[in-house]
PDB file of N, CA and C in Angstrom:
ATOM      1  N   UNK A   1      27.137 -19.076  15.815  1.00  0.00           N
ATOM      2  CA  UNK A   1      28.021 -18.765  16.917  1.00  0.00           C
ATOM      3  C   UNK A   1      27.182 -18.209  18.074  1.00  0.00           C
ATOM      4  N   UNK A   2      27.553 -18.957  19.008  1.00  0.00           N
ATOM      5  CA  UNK A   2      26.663 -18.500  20.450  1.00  0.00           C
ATOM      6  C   UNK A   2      27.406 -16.612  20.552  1.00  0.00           C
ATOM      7  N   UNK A   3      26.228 -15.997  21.626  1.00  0.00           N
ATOM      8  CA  UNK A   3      26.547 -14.894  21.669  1.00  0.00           C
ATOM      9  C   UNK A   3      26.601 -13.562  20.633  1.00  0.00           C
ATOM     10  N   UNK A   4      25.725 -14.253  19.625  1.00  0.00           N
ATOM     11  CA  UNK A   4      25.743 -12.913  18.862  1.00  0.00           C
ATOM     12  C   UNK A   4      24.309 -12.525  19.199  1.00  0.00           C
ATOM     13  N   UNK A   5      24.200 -11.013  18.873  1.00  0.00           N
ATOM     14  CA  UNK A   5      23.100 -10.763  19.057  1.00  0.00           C
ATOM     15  C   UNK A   5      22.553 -10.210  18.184  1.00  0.00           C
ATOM     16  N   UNK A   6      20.942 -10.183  18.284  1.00  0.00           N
ATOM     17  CA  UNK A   6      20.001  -9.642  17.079  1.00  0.00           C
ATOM     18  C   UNK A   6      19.760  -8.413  17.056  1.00  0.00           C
ATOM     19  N   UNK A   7      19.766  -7.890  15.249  1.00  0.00           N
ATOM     20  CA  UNK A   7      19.960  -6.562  15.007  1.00  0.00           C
ATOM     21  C   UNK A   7      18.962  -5.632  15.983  1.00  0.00           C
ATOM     22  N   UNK A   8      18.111  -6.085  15.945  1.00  0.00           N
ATOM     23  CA  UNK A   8      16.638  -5.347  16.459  1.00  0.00           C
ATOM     24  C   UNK A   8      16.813  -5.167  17.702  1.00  0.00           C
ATOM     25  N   UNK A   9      17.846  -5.649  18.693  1.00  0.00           N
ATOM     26  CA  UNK A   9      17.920  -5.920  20.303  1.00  0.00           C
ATOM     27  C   UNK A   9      17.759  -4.592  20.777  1.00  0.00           C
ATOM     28  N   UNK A  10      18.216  -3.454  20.491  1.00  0.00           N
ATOM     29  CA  UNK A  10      18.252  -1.970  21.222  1.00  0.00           C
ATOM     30  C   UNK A  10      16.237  -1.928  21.199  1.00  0.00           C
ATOM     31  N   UNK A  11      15.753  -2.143  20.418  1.00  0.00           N
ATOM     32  CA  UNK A  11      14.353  -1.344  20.065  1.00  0.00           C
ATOM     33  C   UNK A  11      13.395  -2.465  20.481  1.00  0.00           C
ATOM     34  N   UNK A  12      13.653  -4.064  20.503  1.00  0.00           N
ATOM     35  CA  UNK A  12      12.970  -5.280  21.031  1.00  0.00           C
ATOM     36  C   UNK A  12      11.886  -4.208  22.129  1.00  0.00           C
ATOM     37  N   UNK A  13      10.710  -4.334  22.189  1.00  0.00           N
ATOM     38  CA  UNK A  13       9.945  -4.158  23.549  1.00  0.00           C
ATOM     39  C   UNK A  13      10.210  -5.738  24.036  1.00  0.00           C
ATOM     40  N   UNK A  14      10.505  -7.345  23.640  1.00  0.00           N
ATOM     41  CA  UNK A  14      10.971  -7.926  25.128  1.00  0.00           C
ATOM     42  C   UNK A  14      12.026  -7.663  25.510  1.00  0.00           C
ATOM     43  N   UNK A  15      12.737  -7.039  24.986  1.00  0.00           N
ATOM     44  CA  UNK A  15      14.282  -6.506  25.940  1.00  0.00           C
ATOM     45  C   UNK A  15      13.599  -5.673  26.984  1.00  0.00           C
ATOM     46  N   UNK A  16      13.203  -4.549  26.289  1.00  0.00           N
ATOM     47  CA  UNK A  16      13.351  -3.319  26.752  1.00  0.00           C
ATOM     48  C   UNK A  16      11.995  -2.758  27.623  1.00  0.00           C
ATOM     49  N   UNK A  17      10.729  -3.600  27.166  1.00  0.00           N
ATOM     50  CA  UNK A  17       9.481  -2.854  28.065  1.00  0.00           C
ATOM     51  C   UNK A  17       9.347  -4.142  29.421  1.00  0.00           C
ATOM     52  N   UNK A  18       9.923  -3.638  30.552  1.00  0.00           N
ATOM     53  CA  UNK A  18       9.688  -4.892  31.452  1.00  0.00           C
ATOM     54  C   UNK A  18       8.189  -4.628  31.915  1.00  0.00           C
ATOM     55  N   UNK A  19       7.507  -6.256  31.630  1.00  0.00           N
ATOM     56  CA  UNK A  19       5.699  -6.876  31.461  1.00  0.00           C
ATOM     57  C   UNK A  19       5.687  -6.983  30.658  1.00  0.00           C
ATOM     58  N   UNK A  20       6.485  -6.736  29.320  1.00  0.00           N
ATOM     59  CA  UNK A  20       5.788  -6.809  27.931  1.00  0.00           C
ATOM     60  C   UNK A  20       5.222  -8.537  27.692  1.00  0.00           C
ATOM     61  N   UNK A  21       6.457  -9.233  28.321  1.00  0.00           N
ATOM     62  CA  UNK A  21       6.069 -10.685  28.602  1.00  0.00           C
ATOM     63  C   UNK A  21       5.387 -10.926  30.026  1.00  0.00           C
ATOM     64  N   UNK A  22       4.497 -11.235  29.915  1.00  0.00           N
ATOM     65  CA  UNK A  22       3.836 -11.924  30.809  1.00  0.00           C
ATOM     66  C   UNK A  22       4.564 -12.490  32.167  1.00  0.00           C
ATOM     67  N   UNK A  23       5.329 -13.620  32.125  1.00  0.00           N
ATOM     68  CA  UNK A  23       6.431 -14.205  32.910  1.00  0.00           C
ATOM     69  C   UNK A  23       7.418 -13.787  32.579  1.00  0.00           C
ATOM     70  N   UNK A  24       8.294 -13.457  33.383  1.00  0.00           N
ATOM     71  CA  UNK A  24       9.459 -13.173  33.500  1.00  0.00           C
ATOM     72  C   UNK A  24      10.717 -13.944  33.348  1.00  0.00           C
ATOM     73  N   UNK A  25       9.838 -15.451  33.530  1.00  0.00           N
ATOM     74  CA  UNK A  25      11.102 -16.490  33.138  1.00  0.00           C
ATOM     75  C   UNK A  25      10.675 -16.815  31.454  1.00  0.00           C
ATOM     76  N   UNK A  26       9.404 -16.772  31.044  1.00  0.00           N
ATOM     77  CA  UNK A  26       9.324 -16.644  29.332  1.00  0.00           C
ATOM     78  C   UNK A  26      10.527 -15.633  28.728  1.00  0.00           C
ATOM     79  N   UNK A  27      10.468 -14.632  29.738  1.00  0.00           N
ATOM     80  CA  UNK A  27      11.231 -13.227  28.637  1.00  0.00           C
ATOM     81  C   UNK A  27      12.322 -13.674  29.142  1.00  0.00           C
ATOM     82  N   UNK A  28      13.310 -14.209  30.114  1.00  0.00           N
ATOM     83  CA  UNK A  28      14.231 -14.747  30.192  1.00  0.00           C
ATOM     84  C   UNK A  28      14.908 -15.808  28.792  1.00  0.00           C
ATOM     85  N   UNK A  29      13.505 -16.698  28.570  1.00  0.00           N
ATOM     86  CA  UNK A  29      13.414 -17.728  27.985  1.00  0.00           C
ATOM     87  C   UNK A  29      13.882 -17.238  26.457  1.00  0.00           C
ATOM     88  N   UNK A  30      13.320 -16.113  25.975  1.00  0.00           N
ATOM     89  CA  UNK A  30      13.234 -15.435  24.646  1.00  0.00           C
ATOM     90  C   UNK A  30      14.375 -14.744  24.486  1.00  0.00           C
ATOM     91  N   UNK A  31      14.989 -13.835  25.738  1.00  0.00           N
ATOM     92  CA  UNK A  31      16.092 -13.511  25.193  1.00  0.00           C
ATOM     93  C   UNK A  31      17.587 -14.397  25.746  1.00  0.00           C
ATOM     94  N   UNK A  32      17.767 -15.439  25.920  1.00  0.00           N
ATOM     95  CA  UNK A  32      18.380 -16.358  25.898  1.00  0.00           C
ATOM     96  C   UNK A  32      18.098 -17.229  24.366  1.00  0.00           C
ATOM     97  N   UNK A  33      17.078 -17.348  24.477  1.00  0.00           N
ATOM     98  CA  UNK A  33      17.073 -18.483  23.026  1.00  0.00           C
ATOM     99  C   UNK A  33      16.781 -17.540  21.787  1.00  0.00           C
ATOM    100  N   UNK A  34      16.918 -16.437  22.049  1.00  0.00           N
ATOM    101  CA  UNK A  34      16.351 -15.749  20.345  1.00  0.00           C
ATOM    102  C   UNK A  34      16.818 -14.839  20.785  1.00  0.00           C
ATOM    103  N   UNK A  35      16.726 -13.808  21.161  1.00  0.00           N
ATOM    104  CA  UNK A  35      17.500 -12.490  20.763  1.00  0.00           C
ATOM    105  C   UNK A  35      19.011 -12.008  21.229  1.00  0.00           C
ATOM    106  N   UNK A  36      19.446 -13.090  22.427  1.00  0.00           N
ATOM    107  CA  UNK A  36      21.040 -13.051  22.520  1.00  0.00           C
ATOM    108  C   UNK A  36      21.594 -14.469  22.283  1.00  0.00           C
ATOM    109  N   UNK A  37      21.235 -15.191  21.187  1.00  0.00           N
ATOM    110  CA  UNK A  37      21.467 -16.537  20.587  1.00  0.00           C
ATOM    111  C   UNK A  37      22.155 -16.513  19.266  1.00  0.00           C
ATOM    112  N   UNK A  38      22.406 -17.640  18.792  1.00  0.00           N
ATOM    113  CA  UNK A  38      22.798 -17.147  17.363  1.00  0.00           C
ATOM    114  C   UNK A  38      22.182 -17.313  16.135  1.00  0.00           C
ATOM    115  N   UNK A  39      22.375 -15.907  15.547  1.00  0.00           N
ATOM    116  CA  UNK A  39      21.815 -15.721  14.300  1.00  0.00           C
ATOM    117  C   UNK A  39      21.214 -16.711  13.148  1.00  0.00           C
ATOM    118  N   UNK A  40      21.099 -18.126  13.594  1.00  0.00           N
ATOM    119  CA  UNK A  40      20.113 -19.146  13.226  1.00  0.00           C
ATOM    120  C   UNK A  40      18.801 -18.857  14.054  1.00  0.00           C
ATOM    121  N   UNK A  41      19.077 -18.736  15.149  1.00  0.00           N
ATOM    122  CA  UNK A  41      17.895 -18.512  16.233  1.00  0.00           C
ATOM    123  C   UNK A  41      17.191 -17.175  16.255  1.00  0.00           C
ATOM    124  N   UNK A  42      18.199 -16.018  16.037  1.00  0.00           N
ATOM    125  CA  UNK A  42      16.837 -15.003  16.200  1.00  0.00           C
ATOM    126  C   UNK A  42      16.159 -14.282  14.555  1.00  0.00           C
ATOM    127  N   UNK A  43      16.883 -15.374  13.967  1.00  0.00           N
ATOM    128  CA  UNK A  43      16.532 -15.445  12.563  1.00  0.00           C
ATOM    129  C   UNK A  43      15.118 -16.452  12.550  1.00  0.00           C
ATOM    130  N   UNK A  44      14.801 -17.022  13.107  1.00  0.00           N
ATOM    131  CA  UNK A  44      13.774 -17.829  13.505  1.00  0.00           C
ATOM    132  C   UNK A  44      12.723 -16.903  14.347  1.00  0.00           C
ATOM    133  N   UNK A  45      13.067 -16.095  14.875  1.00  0.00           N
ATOM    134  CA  UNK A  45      12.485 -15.001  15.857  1.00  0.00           C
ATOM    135  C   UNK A  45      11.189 -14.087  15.043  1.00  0.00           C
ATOM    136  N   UNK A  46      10.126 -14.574  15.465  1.00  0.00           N
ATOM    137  CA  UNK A  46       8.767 -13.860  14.495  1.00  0.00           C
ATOM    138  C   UNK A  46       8.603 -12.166  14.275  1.00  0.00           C
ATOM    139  N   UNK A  47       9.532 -12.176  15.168  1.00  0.00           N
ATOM    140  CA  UNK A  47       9.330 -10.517  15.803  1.00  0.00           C
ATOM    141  C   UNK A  47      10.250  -9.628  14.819  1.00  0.00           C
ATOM    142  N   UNK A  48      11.351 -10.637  14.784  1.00  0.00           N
ATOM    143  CA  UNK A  48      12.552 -10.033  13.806  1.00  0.00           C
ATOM    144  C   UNK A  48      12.153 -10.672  12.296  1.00  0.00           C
ATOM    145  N   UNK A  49      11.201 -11.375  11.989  1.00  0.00           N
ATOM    146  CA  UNK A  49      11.014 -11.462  10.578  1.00  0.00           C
ATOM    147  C   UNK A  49       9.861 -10.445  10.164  1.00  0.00           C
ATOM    148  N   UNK A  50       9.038 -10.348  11.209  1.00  0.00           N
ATOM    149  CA  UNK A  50       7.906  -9.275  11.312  1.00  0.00           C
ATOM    150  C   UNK A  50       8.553  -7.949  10.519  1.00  0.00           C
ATOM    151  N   UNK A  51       9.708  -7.765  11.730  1.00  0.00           N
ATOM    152  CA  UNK A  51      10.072  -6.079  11.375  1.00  0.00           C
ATOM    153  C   UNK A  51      10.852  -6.224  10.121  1.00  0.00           C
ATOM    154  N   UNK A  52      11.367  -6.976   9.928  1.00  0.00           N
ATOM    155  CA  UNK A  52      12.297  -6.816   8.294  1.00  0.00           C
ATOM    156  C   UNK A  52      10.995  -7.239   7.237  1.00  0.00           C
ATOM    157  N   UNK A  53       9.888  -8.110   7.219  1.00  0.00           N
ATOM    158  CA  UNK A  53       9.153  -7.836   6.217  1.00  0.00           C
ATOM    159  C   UNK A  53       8.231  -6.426   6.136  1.00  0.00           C
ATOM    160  N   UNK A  54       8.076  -5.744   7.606  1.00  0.00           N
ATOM    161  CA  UNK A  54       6.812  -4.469   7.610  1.00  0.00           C
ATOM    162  C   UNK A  54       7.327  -3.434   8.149  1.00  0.00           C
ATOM    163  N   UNK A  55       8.469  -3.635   8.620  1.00  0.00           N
ATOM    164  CA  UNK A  55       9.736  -2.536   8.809  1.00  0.00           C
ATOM    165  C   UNK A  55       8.804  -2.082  10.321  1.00  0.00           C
ATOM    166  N   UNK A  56       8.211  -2.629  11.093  1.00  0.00           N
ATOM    167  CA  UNK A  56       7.636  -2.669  12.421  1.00  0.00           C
ATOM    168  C   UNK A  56       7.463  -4.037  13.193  1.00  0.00           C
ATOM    169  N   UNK A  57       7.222  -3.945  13.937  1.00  0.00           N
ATOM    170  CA  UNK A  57       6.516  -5.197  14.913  1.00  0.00           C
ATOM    171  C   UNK A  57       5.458  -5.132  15.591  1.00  0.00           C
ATOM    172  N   UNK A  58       4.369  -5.823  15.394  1.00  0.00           N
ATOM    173  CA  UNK A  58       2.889  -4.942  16.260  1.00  0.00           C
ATOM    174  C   UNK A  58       2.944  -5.853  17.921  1.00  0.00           C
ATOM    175  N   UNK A  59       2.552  -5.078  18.686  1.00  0.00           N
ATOM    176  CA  UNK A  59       2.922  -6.262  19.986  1.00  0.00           C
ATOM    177  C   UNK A  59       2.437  -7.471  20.045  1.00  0.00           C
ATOM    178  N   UNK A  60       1.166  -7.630  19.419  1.00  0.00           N
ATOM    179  CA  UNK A  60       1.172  -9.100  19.376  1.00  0.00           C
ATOM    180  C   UNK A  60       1.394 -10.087  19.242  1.00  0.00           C
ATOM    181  N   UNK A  61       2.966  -9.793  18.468  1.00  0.00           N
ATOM    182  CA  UNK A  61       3.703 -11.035  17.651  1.00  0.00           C
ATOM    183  C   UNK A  61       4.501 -11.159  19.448  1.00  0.00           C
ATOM    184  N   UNK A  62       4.848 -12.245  19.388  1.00  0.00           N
ATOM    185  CA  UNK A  62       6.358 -12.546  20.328  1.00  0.00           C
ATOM    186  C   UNK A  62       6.840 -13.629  19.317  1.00  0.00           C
ATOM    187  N   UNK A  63       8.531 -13.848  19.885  1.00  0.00           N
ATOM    188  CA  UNK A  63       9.104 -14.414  18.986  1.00  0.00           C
ATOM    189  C   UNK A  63       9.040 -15.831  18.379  1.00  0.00           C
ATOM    190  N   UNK A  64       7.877 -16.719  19.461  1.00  0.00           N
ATOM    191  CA  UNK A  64       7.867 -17.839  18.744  1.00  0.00           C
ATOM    192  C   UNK A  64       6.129 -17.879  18.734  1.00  0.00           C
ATOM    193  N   UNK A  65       5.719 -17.033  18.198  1.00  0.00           N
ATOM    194  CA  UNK A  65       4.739 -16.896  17.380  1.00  0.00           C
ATOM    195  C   UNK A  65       4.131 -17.893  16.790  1.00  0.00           C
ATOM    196  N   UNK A  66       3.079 -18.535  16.725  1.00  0.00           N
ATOM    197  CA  UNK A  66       2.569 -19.305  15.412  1.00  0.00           C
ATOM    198  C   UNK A  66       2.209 -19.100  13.955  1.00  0.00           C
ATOM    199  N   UNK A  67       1.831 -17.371  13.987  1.00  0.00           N
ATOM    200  CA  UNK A  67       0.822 -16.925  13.178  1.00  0.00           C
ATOM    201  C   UNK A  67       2.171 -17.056  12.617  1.00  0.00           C
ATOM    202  N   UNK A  68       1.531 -17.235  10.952  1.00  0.00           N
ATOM    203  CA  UNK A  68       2.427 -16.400   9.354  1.00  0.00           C
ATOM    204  C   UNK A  68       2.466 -15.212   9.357  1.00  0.00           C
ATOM    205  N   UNK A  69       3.481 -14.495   8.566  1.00  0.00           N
ATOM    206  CA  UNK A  69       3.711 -12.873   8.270  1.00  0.00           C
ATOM    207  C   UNK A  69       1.979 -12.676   7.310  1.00  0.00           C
ATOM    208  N   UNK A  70       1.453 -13.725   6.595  1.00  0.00           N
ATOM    209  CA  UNK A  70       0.017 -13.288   6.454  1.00  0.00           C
ATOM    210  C   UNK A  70      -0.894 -12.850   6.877  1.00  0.00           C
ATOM    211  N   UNK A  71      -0.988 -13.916   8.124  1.00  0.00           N
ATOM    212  CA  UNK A  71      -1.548 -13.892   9.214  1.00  0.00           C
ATOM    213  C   UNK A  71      -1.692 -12.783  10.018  1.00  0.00           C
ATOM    214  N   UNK A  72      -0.137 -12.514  10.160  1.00  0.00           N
ATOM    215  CA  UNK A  72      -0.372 -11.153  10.966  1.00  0.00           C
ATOM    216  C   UNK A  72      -0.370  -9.757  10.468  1.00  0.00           C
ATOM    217  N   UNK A  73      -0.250 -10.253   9.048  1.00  0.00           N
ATOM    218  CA  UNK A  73      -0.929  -8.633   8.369  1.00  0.00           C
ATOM    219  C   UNK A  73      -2.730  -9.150   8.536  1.00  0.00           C
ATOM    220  N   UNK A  74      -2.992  -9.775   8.138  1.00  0.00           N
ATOM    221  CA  UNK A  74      -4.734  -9.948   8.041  1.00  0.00           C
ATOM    222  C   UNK A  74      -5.217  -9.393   9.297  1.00  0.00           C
ATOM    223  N   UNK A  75      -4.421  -9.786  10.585  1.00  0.00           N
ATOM    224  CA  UNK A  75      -4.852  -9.234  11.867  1.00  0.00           C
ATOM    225  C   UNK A  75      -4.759  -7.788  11.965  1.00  0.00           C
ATOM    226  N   UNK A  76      -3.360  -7.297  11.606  1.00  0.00           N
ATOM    227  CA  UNK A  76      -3.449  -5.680  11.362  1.00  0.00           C
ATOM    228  C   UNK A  76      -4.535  -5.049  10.636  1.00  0.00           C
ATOM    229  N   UNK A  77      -4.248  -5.562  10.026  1.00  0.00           N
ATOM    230  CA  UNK A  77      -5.977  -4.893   8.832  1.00  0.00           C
ATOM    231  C   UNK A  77      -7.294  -4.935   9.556  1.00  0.00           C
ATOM    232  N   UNK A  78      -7.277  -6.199  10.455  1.00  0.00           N
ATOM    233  CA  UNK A  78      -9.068  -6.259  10.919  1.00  0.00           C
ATOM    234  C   UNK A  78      -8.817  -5.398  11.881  1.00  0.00           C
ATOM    235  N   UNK A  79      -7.710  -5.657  12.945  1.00  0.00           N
ATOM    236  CA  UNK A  79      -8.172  -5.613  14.663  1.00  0.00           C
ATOM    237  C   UNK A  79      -7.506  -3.972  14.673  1.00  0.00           C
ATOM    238  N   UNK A  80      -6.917  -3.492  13.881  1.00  0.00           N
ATOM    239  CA  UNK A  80      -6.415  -2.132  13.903  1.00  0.00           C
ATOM    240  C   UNK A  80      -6.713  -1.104  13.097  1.00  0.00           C
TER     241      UNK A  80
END
């Protein structure tokens, strides 16, 4: 159902830190198609699978991400 929104939306830094995205029509782009979309879509959202597998989100993820939840633990571990 169009218009629902994702649990994480209050605490999102792309909602909420304006620059966190780069372009402004990307973060447009993201919270139109993933975080005020429906719950197929921001279920797809890297950011929101991030925080429900590590109960955080590190900023490097955005929501259409490439890396695996592996991936971006291996990066936590080296680069942090």
């Amino acid at each position: 159902m169009k218009g629902e929104v994702c649990p994480n939306h209050k605490g999102c830094q792309v909602i909420n830190i304006e620059g966190f995205v780069e372009s402004a029509g990307m973060r447009d782009f993201y919270i139109s198609n993933f975080c005020e979309a429906s719950q197929d879509k921001w279920s797809e959202c890297k950011r929101f699978q991030t925080k429900r597998a590590l109960a955080f989100c590190p900023d490097f993820v955005l929501p259409d991400s490439n890396l695996t939840l592996d991936e971006i633990i291996d990066k936590i571990e080296t680069e942090f």
